[in-house]
Protein backbone atom coordinates (compact mmCIF):
# COMPACT_ATOMS: atom_id res chain seq x y z
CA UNK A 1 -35.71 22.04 -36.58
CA UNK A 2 -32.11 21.88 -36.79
CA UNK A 3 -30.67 22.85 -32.70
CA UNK A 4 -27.67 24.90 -32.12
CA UNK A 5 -24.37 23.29 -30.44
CA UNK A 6 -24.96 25.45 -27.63
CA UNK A 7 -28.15 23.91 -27.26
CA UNK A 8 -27.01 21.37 -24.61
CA UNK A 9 -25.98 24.36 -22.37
CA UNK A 10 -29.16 25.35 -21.78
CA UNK A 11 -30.62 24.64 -18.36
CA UNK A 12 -33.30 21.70 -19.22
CA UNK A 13 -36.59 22.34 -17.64
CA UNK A 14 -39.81 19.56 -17.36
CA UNK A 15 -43.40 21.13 -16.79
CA UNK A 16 -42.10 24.55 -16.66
CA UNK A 17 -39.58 23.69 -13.48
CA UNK A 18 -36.04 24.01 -14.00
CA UNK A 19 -34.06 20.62 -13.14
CA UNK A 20 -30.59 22.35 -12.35
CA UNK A 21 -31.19 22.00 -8.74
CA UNK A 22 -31.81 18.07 -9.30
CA UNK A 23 -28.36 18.44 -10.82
CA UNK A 24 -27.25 19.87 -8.29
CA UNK A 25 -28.63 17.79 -5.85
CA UNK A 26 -28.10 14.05 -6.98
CA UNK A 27 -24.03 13.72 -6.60
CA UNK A 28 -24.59 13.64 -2.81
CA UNK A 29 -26.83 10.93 -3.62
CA UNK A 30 -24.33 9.12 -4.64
CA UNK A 31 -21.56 8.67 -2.31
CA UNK A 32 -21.95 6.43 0.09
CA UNK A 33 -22.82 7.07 3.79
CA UNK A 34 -20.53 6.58 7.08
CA UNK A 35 -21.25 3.83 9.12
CA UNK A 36 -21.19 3.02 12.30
CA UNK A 37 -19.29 -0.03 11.69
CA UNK A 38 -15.70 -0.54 12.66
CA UNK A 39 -14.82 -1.56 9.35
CA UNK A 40 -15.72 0.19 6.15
CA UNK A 41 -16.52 -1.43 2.89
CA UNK A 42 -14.28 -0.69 -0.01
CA UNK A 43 -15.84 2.13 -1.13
CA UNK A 44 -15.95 4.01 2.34
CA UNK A 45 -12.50 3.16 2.30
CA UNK A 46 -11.64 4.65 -0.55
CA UNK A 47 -13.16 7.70 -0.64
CA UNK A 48 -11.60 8.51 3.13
CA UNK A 49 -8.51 7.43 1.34
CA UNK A 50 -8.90 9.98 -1.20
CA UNK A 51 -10.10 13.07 0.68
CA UNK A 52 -7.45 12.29 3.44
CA UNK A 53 -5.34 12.69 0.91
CA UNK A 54 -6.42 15.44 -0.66
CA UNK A 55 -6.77 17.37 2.08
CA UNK A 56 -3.41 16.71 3.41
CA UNK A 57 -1.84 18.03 0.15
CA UNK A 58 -3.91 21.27 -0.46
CA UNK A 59 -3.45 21.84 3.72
CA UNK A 60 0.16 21.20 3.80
CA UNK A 61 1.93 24.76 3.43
CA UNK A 62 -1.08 26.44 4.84
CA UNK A 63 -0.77 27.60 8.33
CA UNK A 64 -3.01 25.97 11.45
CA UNK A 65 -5.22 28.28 11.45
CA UNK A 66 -6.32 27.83 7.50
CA UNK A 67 -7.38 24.33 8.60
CA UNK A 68 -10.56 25.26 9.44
CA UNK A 69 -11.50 25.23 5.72
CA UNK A 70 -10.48 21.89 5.01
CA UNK A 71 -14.09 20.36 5.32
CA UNK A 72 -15.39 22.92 2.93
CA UNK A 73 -12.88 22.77 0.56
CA UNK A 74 -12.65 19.16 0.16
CA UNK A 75 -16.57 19.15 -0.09
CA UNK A 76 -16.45 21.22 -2.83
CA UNK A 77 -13.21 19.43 -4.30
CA UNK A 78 -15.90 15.85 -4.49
CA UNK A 79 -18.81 18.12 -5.49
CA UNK A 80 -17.22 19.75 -8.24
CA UNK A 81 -15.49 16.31 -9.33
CA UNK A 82 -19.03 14.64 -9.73
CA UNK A 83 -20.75 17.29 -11.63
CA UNK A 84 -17.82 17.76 -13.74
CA UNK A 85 -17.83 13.69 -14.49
CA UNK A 86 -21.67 13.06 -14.39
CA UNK A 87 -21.69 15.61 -17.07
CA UNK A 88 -19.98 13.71 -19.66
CA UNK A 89 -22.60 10.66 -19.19
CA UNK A 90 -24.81 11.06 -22.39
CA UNK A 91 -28.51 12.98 -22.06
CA UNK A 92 -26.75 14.99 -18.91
CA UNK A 93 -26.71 18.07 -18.16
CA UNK A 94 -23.28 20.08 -16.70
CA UNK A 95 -24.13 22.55 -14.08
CA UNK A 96 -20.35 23.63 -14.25
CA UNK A 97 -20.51 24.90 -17.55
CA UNK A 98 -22.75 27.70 -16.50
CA UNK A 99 -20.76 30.77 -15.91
CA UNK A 100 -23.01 32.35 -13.28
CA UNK A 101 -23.00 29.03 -11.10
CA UNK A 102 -19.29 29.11 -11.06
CA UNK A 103 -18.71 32.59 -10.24
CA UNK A 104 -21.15 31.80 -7.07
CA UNK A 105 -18.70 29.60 -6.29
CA UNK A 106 -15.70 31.40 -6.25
CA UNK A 107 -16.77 34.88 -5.37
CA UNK A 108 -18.06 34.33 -1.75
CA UNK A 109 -15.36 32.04 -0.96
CA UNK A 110 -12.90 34.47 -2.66
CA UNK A 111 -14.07 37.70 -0.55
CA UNK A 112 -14.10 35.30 2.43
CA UNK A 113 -10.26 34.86 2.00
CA UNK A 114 -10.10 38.95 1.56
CA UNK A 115 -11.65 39.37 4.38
CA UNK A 116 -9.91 36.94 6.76
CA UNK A 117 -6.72 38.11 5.98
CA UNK A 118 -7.81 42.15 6.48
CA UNK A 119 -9.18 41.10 9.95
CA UNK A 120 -6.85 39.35 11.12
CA UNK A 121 -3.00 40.85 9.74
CA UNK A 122 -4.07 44.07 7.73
CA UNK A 123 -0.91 45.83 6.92
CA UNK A 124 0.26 41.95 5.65
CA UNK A 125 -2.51 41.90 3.13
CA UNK A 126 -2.14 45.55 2.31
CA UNK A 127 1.47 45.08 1.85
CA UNK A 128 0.43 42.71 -1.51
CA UNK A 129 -0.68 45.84 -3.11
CA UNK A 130 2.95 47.48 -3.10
CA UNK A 131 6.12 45.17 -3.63
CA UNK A 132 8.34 46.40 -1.73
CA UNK A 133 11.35 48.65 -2.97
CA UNK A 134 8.64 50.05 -5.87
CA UNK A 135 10.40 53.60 -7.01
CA UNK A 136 7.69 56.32 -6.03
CA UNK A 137 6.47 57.71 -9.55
CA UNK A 138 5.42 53.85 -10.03
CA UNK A 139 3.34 53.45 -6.69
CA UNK A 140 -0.02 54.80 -7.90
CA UNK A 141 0.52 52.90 -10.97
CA UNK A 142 1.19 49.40 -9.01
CA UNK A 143 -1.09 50.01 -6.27
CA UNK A 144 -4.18 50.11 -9.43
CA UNK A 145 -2.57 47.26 -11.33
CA UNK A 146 -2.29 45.00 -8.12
CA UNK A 147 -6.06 45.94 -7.08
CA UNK A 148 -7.42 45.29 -10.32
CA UNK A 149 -5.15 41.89 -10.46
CA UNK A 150 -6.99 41.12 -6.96
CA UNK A 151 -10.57 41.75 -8.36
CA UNK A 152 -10.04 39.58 -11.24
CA UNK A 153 -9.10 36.70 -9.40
CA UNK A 154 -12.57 35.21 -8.70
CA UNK A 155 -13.59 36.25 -12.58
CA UNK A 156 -10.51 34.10 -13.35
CA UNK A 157 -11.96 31.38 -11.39
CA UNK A 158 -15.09 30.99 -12.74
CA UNK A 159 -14.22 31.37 -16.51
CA UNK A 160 -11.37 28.91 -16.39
CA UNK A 161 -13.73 26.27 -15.58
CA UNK A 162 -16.43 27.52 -17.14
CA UNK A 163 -14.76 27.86 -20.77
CA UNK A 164 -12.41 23.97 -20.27
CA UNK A 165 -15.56 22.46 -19.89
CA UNK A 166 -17.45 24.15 -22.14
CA UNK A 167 -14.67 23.92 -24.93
CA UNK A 168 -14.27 20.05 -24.02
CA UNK A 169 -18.50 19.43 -24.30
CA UNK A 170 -18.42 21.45 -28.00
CA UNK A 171 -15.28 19.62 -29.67
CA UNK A 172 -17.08 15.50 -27.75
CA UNK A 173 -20.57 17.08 -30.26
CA UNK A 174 -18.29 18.51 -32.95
CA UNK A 175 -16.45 15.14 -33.83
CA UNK A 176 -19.74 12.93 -32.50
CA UNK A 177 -21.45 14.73 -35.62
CA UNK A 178 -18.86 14.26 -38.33
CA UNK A 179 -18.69 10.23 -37.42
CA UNK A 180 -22.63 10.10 -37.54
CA UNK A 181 -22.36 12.28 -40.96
CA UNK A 182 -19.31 10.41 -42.35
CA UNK A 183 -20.53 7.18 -41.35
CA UNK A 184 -22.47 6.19 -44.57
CA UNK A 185 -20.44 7.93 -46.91
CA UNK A 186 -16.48 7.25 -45.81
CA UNK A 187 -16.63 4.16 -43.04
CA UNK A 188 -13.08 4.22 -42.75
CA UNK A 189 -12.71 8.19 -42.19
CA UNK A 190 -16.18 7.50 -40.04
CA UNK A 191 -14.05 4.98 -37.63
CA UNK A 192 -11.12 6.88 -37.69
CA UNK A 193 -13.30 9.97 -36.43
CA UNK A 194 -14.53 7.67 -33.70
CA UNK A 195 -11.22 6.53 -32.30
CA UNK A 196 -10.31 10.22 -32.17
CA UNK A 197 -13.54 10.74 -29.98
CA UNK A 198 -12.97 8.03 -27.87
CA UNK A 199 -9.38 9.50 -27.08
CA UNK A 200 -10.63 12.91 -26.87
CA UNK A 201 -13.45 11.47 -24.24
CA UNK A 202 -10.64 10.26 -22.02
CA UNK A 203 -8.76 13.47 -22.23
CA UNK A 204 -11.95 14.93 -21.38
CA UNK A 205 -12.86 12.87 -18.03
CA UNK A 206 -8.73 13.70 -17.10
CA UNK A 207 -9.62 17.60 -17.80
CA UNK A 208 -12.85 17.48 -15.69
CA UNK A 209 -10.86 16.12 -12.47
CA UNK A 210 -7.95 18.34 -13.08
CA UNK A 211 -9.89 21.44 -13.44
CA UNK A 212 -12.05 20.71 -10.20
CA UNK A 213 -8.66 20.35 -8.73
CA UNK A 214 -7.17 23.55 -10.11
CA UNK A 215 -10.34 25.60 -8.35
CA UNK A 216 -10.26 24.17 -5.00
CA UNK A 217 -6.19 24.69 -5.32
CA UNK A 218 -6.40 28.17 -6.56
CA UNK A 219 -8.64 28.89 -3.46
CA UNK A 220 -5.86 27.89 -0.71
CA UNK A 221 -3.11 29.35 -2.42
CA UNK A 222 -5.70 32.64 -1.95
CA UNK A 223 -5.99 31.39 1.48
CA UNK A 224 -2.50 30.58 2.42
CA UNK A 225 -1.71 34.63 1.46
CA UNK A 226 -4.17 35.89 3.97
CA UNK A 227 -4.14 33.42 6.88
């Protein structure tokens, strides 16, 4: 029976037991442990090298007291940036490319940053609603524009990666079919089609970092308005 494109979206399941959460579950498998050890092997090394970093950049313009989320977000900067690369391994399956995963990530941590900044300065995050100097027959007008721009924001976060990834997986099976198909019949077309994919594959792995990137980044820039 001939299986739809959007067949490898489907959550796989083995004896009736869906194996999303083993998805889910095996990047932290992966990375390696702290040690006690005064010196770290190269990999330890690297990835403190890399999440110092990170963390530093997303953390810079943010104010001292937005600090407090740097553990979380750079946990779910690394957890993002496996699934999104052990998902382009062949016979894998993407977590991130399910739309109701994503938006489980970003609404919580979206109403989190609401709510922060409406405890702790609420005329500052009230003041969003209404630039300032707005003539008066525009202000119910701008007040409903800005609250609907506000509510979209975590629907924003979760389709963007939801639909790059999902776009990305579709055209890597798209071309994979038409070198299998050409293959016999036009070899040269066939390995032509194949360089293509291989090019395409790196843009891919580049477009699964970035976008993990662009989440956790769209999340402190939320955070920087309210703290």
């Amino acid at each position: 029976m001939a299986l739809s494109f959007f067949d490898q979206f489907m959550s796989p399941n083995y004896l009736g037991v869906p194996l999303i959460a083993v998805a889910l579950t095996f990047p932290w498998i992966l990375f390696p442990k702290p040690q006690s050890r005064w010196l770290n092997n190269r990999v330890l090394t690297l990835q403190g090298w890399f999440i110092n970093g990170f963390t530093q950049q997303i953390f810079l313009p943010i104010n001292p007291g937005g600090h407090k989320w740097a553990a979380l977000l750079a946990s779910l900067m690394v957890f993002l940036f496996s699934l999104n690369m052990m998902g382009l391994l062949p016979y894998t399956f993407t977590p991130t490319t399910q739309l109701s995963m994503n938006m489980a990530f970003a609404v919580p941590l979206w109403l989190a940053t609401v709510i922060i900044g409406l405890r702790n300065q609420p005329t500052h995050a009230l003041a969003h609603l209404l630039p300032e100097g707005t003539p008066a027959p525009l202000i119910p007008i701008l007040i409903m524009i800005e609250t609907i721009s506000l509510f979209i924001r975590p629907l924003a976060l979760g389709v963007r990666l939801t639909a790059n990834l999902t776009a990305g997986h579709l055209l890597i099976q798209l071309i994979a079919t038409a070198a299998l198909v050409l293959l016999p019949l036009m070899p040269t077309v066939a390995i032509l089609t194949a360089m293509l994919l291989l090019m395409l594959t790196l843009l891919e792995v580049a477009v699964a970092m970035i976008q993990a990137y662009v989440f956790v980044l769209l999340l402190s820039l939320y955070l920087q308005e309210n703290v």
